[in-house]
Protein backbone atom coordinates (compact mmCIF):
# COMPACT_ATOMS: atom_id res chain seq x y z
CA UNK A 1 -45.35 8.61 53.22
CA UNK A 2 -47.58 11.82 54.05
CA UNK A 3 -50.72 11.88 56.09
CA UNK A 4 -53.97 13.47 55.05
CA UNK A 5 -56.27 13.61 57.73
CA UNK A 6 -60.09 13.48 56.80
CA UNK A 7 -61.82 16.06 55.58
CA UNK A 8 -58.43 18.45 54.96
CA UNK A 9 -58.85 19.94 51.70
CA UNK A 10 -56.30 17.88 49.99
CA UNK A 11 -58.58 14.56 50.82
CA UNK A 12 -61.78 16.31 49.09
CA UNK A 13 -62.84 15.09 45.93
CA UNK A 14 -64.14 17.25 43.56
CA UNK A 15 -66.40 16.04 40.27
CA UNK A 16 -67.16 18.55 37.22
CA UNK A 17 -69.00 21.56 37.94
CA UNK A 18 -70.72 20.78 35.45
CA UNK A 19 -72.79 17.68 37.10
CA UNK A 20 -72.90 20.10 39.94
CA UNK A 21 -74.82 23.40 38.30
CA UNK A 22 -75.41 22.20 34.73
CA UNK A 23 -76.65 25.80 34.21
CA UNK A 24 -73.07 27.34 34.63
CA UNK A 25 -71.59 28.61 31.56
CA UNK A 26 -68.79 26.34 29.79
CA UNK A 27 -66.31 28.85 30.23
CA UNK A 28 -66.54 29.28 33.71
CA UNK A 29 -67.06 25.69 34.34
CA UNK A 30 -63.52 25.39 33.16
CA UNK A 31 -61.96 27.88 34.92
CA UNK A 32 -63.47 26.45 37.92
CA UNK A 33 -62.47 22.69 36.96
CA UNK A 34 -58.87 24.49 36.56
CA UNK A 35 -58.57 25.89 39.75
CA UNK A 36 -59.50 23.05 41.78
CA UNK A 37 -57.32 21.05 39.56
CA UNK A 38 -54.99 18.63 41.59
CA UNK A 39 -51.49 19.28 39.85
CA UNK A 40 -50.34 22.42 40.55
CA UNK A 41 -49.25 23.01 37.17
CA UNK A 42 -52.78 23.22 35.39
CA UNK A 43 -54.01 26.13 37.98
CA UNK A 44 -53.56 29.52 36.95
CA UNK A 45 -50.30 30.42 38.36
CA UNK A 46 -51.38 33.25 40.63
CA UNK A 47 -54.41 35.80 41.33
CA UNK A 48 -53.46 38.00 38.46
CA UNK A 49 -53.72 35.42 35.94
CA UNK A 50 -57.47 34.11 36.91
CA UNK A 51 -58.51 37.60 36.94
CA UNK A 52 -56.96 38.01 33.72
CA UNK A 53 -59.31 35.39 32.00
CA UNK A 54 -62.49 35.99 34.10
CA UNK A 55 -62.22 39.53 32.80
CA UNK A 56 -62.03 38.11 28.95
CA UNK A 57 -65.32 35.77 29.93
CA UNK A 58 -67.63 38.23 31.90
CA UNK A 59 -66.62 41.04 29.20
CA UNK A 60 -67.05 39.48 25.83
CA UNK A 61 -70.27 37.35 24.79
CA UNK A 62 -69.53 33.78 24.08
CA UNK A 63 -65.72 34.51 25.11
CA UNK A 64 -63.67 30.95 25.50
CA UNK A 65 -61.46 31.08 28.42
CA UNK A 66 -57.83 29.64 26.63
CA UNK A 67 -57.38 27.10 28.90
């Protein structure tokens, strides 16, 4: 069994951005949603990647992030 002390990053729960800052754009609301996500597998695998699709969102008008 593994310990998670208090407060330790692991132990925080995190709700949708989007009851957070309603006014944040759906497409960065999920990217956001996708890097906190809790199984590793459904973040973007490295840096690269997230930069990747924040480039396609903050370049192109109404851009969907594919994920």
């Amino acid at each position: 069994m593994q310990f998670t002390p208090p407060g330790s990053p692991a132990s925080i729960q995190f709700g949708p951005i989007e009851e957070l800052r309603p006014e944040c754009p759906p497409a960065i609301a999920r990217m956001i949603n996708r890097c906190l996500a809790k199984e590793p597998e459904r973040r973007p695998a490295n840096a690269e990647e997230l930069i990747r699709h924040l480039d396609v969102t903050t370049s192109v008008p109404g851009a969907a992030i594919p994920f």
